[in-house]
Protein backbone atom coordinates (compact mmCIF):
# COMPACT_ATOMS: atom_id res chain seq x y z
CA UNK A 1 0.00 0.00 0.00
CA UNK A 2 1.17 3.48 -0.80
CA UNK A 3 0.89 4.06 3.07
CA UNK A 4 4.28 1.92 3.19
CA UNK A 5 6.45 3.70 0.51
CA UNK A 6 9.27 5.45 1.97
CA UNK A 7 11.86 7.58 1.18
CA UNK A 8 14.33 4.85 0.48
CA UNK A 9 12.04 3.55 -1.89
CA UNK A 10 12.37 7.01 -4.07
CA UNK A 11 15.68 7.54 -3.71
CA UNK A 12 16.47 3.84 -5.18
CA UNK A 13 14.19 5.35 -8.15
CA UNK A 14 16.84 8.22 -8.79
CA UNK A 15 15.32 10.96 -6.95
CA UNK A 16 17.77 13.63 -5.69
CA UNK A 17 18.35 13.28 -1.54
CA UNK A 18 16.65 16.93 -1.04
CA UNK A 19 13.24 18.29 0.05
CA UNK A 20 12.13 16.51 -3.49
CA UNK A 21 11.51 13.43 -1.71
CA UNK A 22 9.73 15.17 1.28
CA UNK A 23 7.32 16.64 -0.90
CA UNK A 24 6.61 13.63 -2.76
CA UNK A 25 6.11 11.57 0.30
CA UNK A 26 3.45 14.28 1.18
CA UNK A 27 1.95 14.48 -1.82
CA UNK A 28 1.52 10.80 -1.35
CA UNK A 29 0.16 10.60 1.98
CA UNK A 30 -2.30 12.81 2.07
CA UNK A 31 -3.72 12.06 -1.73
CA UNK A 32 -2.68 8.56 -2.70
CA UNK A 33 -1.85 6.14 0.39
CA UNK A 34 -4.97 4.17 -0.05
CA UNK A 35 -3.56 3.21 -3.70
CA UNK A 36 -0.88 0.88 -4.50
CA UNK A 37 2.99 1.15 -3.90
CA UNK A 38 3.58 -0.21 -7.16
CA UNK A 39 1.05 2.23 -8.99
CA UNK A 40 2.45 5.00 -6.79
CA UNK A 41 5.79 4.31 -7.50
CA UNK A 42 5.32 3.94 -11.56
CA UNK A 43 3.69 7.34 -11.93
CA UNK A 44 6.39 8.83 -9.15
CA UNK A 45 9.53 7.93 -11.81
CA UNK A 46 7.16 9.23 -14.86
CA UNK A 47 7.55 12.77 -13.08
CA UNK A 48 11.15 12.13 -11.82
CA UNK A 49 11.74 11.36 -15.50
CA UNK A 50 9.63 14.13 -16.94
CA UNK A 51 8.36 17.08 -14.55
CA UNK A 52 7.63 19.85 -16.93
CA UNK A 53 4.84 17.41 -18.03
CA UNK A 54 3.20 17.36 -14.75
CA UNK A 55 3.12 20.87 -14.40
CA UNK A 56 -0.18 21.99 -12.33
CA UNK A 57 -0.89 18.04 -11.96
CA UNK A 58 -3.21 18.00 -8.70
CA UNK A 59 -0.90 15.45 -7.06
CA UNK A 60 2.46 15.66 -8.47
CA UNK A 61 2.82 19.41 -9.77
CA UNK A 62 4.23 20.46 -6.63
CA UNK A 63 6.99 17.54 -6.95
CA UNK A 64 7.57 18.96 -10.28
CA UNK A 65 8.29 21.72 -9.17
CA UNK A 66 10.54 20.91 -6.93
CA UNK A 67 12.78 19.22 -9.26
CA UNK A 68 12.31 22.33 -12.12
CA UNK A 69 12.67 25.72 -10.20
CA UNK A 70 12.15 24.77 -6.41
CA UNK A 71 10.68 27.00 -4.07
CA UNK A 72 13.18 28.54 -1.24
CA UNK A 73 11.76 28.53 2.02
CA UNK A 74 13.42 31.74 3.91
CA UNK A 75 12.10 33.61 6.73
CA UNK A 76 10.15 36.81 5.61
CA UNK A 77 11.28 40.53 7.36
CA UNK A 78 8.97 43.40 7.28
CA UNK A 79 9.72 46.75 5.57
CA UNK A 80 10.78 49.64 7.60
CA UNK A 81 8.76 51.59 5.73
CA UNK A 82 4.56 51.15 4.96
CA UNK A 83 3.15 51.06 2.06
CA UNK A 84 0.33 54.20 1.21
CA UNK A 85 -2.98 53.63 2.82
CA UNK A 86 -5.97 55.43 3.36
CA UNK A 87 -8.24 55.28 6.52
CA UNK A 88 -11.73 55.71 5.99
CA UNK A 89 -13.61 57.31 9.63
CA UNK A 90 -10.58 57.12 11.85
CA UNK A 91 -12.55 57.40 14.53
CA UNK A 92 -14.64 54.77 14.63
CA UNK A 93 -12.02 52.55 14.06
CA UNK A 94 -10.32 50.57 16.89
CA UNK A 95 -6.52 50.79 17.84
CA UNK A 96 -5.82 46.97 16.98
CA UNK A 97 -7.82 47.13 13.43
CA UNK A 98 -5.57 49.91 12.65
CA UNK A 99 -2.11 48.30 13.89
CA UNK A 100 -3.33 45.13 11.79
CA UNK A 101 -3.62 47.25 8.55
CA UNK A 102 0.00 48.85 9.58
CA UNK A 103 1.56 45.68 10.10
CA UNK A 104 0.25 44.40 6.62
CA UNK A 105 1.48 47.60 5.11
CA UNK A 106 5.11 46.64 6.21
CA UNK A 107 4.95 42.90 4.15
CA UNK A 108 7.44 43.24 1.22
CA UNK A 109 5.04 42.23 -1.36
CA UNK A 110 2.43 45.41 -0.07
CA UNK A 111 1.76 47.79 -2.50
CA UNK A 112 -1.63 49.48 -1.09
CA UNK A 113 -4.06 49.33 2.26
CA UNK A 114 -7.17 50.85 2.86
CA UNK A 115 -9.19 50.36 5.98
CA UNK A 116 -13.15 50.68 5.94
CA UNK A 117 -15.43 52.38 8.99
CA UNK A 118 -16.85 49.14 9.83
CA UNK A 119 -13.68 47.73 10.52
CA UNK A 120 -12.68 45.60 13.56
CA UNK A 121 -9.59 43.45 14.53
CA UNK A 122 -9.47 40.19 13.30
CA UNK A 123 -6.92 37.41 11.85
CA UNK A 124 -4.17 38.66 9.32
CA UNK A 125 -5.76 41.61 8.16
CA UNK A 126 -8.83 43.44 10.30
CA UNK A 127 -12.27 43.04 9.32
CA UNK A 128 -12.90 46.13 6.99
CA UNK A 129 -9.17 45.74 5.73
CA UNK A 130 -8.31 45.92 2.07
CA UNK A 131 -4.56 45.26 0.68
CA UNK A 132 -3.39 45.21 -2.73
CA UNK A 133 -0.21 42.68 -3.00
CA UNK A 134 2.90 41.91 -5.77
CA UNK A 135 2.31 38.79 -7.43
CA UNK A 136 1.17 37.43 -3.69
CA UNK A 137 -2.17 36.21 -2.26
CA UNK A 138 -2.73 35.42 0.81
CA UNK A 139 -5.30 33.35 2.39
CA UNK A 140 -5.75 34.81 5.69
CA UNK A 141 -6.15 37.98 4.11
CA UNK A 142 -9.31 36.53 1.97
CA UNK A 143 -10.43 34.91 5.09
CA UNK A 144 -11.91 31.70 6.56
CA UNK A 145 -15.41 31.65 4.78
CA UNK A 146 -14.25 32.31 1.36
CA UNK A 147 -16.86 34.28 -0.73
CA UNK A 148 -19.08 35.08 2.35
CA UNK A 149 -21.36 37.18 0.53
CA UNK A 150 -24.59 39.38 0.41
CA UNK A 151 -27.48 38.86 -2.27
CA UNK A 152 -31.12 40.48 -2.36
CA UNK A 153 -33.62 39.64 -4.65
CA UNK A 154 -36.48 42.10 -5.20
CA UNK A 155 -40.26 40.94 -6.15
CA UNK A 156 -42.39 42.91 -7.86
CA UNK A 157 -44.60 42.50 -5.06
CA UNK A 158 -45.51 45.70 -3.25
CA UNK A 159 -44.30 46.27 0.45
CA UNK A 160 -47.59 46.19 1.91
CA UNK A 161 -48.17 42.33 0.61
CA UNK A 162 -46.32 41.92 4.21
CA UNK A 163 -49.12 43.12 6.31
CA UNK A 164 -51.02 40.18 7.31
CA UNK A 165 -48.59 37.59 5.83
CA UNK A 166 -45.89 37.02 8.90
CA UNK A 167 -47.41 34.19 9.51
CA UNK A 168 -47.10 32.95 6.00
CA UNK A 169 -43.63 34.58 5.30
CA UNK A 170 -42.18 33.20 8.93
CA UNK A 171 -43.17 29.48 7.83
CA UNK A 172 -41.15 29.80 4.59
CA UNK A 173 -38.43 30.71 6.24
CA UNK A 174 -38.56 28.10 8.74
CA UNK A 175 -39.61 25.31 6.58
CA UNK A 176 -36.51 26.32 3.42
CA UNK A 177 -33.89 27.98 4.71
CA UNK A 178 -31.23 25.89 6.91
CA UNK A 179 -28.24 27.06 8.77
CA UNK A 180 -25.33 25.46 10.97
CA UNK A 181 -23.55 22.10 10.90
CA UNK A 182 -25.93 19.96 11.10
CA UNK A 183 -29.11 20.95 8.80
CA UNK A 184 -29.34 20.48 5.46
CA UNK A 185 -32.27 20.13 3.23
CA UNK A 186 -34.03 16.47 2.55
CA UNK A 187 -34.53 17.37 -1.08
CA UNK A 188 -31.10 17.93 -2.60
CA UNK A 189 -30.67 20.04 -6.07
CA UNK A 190 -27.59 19.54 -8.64
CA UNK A 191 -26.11 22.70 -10.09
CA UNK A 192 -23.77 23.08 -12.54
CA UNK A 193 -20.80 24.55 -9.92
CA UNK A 194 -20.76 20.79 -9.42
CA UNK A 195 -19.37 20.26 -12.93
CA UNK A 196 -16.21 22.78 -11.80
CA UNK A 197 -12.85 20.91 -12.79
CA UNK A 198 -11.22 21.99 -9.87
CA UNK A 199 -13.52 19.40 -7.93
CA UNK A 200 -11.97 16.82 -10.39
CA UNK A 201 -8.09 18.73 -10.71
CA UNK A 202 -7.59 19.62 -6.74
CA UNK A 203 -7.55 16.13 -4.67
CA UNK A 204 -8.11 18.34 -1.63
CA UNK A 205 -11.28 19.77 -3.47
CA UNK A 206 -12.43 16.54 -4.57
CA UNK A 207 -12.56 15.19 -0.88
CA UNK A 208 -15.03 18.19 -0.39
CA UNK A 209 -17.36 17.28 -3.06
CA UNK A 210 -19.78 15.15 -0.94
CA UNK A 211 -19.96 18.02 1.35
CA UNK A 212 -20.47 20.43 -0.97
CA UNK A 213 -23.51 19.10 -2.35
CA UNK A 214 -24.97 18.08 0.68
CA UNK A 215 -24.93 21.94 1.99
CA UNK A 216 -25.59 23.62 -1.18
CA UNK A 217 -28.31 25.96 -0.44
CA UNK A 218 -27.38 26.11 3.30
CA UNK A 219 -26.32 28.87 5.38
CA UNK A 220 -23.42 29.17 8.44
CA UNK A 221 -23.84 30.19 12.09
CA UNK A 222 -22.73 33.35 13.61
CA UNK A 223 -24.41 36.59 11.74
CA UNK A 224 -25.54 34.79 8.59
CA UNK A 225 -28.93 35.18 8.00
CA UNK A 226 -31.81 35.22 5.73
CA UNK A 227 -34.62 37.86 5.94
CA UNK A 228 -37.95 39.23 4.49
CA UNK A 229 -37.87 42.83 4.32
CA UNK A 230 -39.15 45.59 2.36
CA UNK A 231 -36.71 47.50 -0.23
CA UNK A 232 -36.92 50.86 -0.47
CA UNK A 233 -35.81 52.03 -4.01
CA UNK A 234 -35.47 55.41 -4.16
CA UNK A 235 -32.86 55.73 -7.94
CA UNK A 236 -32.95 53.46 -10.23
CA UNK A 237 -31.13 50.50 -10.40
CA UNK A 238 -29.31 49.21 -13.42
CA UNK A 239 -30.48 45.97 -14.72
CA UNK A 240 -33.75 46.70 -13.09
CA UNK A 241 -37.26 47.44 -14.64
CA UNK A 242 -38.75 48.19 -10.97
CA UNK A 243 -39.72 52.34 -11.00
CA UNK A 244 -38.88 53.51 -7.19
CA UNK A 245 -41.12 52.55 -4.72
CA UNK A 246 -41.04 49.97 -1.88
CA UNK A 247 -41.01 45.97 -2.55
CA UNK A 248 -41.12 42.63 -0.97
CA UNK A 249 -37.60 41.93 -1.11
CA UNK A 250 -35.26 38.83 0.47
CA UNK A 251 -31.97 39.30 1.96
CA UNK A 252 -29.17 36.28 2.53
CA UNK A 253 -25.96 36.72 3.92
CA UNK A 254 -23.54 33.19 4.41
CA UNK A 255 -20.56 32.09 2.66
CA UNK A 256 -18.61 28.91 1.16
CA UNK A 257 -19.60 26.66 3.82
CA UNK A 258 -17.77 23.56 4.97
CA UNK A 259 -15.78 23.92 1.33
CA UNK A 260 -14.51 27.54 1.89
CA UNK A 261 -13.19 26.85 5.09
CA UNK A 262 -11.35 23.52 4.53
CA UNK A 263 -9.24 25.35 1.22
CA UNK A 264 -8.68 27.95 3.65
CA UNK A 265 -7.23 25.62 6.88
CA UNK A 266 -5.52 24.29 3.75
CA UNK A 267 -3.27 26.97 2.51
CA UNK A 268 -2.87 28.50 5.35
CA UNK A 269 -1.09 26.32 6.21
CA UNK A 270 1.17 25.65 3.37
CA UNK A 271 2.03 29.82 3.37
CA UNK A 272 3.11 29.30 6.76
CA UNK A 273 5.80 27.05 6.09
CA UNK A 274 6.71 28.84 2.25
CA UNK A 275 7.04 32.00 4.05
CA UNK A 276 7.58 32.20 7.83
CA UNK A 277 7.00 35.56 9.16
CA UNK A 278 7.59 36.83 12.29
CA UNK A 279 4.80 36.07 14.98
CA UNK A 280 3.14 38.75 15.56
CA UNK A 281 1.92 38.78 11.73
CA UNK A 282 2.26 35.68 11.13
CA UNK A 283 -1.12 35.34 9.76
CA UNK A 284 -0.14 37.21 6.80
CA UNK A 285 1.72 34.82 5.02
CA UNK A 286 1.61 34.94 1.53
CA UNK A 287 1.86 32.31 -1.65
CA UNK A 288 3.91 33.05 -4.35
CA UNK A 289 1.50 33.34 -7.73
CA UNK A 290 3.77 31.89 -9.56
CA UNK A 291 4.37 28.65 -7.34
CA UNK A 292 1.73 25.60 -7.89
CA UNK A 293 0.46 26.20 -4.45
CA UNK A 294 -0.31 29.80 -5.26
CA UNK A 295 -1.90 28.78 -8.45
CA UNK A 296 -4.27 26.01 -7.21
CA UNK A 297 -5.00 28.24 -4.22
CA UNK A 298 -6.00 30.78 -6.46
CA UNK A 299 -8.27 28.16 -8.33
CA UNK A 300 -9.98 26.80 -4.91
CA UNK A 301 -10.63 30.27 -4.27
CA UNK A 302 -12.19 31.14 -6.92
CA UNK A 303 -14.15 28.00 -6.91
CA UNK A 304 -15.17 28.62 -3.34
CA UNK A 305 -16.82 31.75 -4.51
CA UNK A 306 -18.51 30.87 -7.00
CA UNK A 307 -20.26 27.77 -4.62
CA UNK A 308 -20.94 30.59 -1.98
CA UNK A 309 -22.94 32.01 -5.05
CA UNK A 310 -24.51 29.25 -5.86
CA UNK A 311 -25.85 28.34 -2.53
CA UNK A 312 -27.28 31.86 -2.71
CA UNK A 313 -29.11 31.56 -5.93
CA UNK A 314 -29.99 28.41 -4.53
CA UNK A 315 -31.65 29.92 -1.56
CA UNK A 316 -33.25 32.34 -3.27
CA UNK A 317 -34.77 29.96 -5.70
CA UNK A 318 -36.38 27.61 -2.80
CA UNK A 319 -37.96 30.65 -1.34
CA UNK A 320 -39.65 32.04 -4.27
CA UNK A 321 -40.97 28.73 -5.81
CA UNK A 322 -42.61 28.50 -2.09
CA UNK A 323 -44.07 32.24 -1.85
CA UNK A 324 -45.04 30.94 -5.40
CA UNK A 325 -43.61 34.13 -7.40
CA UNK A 326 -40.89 35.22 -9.45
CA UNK A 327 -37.76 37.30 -8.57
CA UNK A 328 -37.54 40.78 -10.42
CA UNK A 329 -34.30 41.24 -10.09
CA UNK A 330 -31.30 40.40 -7.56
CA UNK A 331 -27.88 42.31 -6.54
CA UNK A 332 -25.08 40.48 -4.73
CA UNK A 333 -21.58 40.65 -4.39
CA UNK A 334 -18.57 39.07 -2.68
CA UNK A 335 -17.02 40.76 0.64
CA UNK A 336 -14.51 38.20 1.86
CA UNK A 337 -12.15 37.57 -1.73
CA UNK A 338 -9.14 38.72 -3.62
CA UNK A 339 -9.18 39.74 -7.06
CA UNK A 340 -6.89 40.78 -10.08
CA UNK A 341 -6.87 44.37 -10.73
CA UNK A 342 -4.70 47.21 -11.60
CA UNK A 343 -3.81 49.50 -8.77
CA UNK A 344 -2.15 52.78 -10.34
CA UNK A 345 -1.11 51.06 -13.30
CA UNK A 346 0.14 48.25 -11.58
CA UNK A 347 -0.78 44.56 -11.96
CA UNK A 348 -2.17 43.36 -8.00
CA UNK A 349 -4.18 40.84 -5.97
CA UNK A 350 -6.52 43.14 -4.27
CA UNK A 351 -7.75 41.46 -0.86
CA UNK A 352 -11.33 42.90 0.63
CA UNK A 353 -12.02 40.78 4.09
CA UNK A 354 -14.98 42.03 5.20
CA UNK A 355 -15.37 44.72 2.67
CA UNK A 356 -17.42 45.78 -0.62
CA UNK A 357 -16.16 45.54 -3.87
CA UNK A 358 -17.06 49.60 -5.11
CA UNK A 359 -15.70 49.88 -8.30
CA UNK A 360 -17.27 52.53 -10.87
CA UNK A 361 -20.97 51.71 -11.36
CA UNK A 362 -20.77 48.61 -9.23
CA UNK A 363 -23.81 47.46 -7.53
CA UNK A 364 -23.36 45.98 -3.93
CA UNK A 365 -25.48 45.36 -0.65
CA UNK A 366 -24.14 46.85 2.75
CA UNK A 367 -26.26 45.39 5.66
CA UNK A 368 -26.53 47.20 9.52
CA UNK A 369 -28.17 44.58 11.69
CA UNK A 370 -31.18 42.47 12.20
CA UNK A 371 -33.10 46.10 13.41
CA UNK A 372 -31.31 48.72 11.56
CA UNK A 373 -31.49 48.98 7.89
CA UNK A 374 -28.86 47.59 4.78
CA UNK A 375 -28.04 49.55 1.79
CA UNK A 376 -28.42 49.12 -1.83
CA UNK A 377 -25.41 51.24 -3.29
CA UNK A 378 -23.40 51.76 -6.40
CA UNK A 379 -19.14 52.36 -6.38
CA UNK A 380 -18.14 55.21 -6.94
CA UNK A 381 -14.49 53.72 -7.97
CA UNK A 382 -12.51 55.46 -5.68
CA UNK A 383 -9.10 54.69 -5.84
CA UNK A 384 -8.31 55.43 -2.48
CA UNK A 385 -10.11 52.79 -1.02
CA UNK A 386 -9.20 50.62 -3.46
CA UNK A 387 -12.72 50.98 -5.48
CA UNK A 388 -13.93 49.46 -2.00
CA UNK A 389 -16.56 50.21 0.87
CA UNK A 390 -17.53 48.58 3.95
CA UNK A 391 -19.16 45.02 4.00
CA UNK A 392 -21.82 46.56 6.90
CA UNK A 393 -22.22 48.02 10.07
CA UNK A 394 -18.81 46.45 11.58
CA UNK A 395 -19.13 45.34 15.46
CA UNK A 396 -18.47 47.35 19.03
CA UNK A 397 -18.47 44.70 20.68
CA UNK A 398 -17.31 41.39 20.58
CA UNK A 399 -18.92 37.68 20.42
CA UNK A 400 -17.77 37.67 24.21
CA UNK A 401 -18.55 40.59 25.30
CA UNK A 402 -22.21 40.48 24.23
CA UNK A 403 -22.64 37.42 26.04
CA UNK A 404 -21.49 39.27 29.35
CA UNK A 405 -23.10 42.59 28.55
CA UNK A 406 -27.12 41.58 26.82
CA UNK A 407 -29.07 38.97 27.91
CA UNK A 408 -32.07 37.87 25.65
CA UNK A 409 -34.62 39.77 26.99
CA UNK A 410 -32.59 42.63 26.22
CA UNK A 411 -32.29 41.33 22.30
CA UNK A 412 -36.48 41.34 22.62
CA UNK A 413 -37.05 44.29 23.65
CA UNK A 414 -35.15 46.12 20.90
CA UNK A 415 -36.56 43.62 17.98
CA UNK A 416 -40.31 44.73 19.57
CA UNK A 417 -39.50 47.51 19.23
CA UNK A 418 -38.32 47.44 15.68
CA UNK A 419 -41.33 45.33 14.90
CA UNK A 420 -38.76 42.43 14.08
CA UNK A 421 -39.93 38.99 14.39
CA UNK A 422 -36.35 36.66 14.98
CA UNK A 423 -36.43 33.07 14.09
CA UNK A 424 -33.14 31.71 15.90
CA UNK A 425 -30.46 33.93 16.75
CA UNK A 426 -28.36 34.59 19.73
CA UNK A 427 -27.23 37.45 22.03
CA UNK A 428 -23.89 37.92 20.32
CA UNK A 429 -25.61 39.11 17.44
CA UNK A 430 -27.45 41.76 19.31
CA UNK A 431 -28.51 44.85 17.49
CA UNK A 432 -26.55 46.24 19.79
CA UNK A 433 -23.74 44.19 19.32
CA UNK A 434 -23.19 47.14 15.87
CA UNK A 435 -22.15 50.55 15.00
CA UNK A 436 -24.64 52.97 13.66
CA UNK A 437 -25.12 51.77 9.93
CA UNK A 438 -26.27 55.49 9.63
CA UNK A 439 -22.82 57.11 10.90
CA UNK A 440 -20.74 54.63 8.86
CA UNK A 441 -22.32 54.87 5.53
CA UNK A 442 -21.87 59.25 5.86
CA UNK A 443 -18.22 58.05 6.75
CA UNK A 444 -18.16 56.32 3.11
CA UNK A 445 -20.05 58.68 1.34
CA UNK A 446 -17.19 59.16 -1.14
CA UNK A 447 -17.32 55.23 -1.77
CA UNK A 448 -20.61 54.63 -3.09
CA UNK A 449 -24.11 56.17 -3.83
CA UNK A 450 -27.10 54.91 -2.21
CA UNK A 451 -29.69 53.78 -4.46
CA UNK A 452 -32.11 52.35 -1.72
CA UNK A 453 -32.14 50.66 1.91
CA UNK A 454 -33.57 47.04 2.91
CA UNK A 455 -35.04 47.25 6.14
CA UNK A 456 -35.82 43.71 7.91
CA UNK A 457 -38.97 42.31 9.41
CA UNK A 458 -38.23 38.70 9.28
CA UNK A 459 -35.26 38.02 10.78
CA UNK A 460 -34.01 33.83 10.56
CA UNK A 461 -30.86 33.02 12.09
CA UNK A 462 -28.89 29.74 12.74
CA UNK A 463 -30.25 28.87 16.43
């Protein structure tokens, strides 16, 4: 079995005594050890005898590269000197999300930072942080849930369809949406995202593929939700034939699931031993774009976003064919991704965790909480937020800290207020748990134009 090949057994083969036979052994051990030694060993002197054919292979490009143009492992030192940035409401902005953008501004492969007014500390680069990079992507700086997301669909359907219909509108939501670890729905649905060749190409991916489809159209824990609402459209919005005026709309907010987070534990990893950094930011290790690693990261990624998409659409599509109408129209866009774009004339991977793509013209959703409304906005394209806004309302206090500050009743009396009905939910997502959506969209107002708000009724939340 392959789980028996050693090192020996390569080396006997002809391959060089170097980190060549390490990385094959991985290779082997995580993807192949159920296989054959024989089998294993056969296609092992194929790439010994002919890497450049294996190039981008899902199991043996990395060995090929090792024995073409080898990565060097060395131990990365920041920059004495940060790269330009731009802070967007300073003072709404803690002291540790701002020392997290600094830090990233000191990598050597930083080119430009911008911090958002929602922003909060997190992992590698705050919540709210944005960082274009040379040639470099790095997962921590995309995030956990790859592709978390916002999408709304609108329904020609006028506002006032909601009066008298909770009861109708609260039973959809309980009886098609599902959220968490364990729930998933009894009837599954294929999609085409299924047919995605990195799910064939990535033996890391392909493990994930039974997963995948069994939470496609599922949502995540903590503040991912899905909500009836009303959308107020007060411009017109392109792609739409709605005039202003105020619709039943439908609000989702979750991410790559299960999928999104395993690619990200994944190469996480692997940057972390490529490119060592020192502790304190060591979170914001990078892969090399030109490296395998950096390529089929970049692949996963993608992949993971466009899944975190589909589950959306899929969402969206078990709700209406159970209020029994059609969609009008639907905005949505990525807030936890990286993306190729030029950044004063530059070629870069342009990181957003936790914030809005806002380029000229483009449409995006900005939430505020379960009581406070979300906006419907277009970029402006500002360059010195990297064509970027905030991804929300960003948080005052922590998970923690609304646990020992709010207690449910608390969480009721504001949502009775607000004439919010919650279906699930806990105290650490607290209205008050939020800035003032209010305060931090006049903070952006050079970011993006508002086009309309989305203000909840029917709040469902993993329980």
């Amino acid at each position: 079995m392959g789980s028996k090949l050693s090192g020996r057994d390569l080396i006997k083969l002809g391959f060089p005594k170097n980190n060549a036979v390490n990385i094959a052994l991985g290779q082997i051990h995580r993807y192949r050890k159920k296989e054959k030694k024989s089998t294993i060993l056969e296609e092992a002197k194929q790439v010994l005898l002919a890497p450049e054919k294996y190039k981008n292979h899902g199991t043996w490009g990395k060995l090929a590269e090792e024995l073409t143009v080898p990565v060097r492992v060395q131990m990365q030192k920041l920059s004495g000197q940060s790269a330009p940035f731009s802070v967007f409401g300073e003072d709404v902005i803690d002291e540790r999300a701002k020392q997290q953008l600094y830090d990233a501004l000191k990598l050597p492969v930083a080119v430009q930072g911008a911090l958002m007014p929602d922003a909060h500390s997190g992992y590698g680069l705050p919540i709210g942080g944005v960082l274009a990079t040379d040639h470099a992507v790095i997962p921590y700086g995309v995030g956990v849930d790859i592709g978390c997301r916002m999408s709304m669909s609108v329904f020609d359907i006028p506002a006032s369809y909601m009066t008298g219909k909770s009861d109708k509108l609260k039973g959809i939501l309980q009886d098609h949406t599902k959220f968490g670890m364990k729930e998933t729905h009894d009837k599954k649905m294929d999609h085409e995202i299924f047919s995605h060749p990195g799910f064939s190409d990535i033996p890391l991916v392909r493990k994930l593929l039974d997963k995948a489809y069994r939470q496609l159209g599922t949502s995540g824990g903590g503040n991912h939700f899905v909500e009836f609402g009303f959308a107020t459209i007060t411009e017109t919005i392109p792609g739409s034939k709605l005039p202003p005026g105020e619709y039943l709309a439908l609000l989702s907010h979750s991410g790559s699931r299960g999928l999104g987070a395993a690619i990200a534990r994944h190469y996480t990893y692997l940057a972390t031993k490529q490119c060592p950094l020192p502790d304190h930011v060591k979170h914001l290790a990078w892969l090399d774009m030109d490296t395998h690693d950096g390529q089929e990261y970049w692949t996963a990624m993608n992949l993971a976003g466009d899944y975190a998409k589909a589950c959306h659409d899929n969402i969206h599509y078990r709700v209406a064919s159970a209020l029994g109408r059609r969609i009008s129209f639907t905005v949505g866009n990525h807030h936890n991704f990286a993306w190729k774009e030029t950044v004063n004339g530059k070629p870069c991977i342009v990181h957003r965790k936790g914030a809005t793509p806002a380029g000229q013209g483009q449409l995006g959703i900005i939430p505020g909480s379960m009581t406070a409304p979300g906006y419907i906005v277009k970029g402006l394209g500002n360059p010195e937020s990297l064509r970027s806004a905030s991804h929300g309302a960003g948080r005052v206090f922590s998970r923690k800290a609304c646990k020992e500050r709010f207690t449910r009743h608390d969480m009721k009396k504001i949502l009775k207020t607000k004439g919010v009905t919650l279906i699930g939910g806990n105290v650490d997502e607290a209205p008050m748990a939020y800035k003032d959506i209010g305060k931090v969209m006049q903070l952006q107002d050079e970011l993006v134009q508002v086009l309309g708000t989305f203000t909840p009724v029917i709040v469902r939340m993993n329980s």
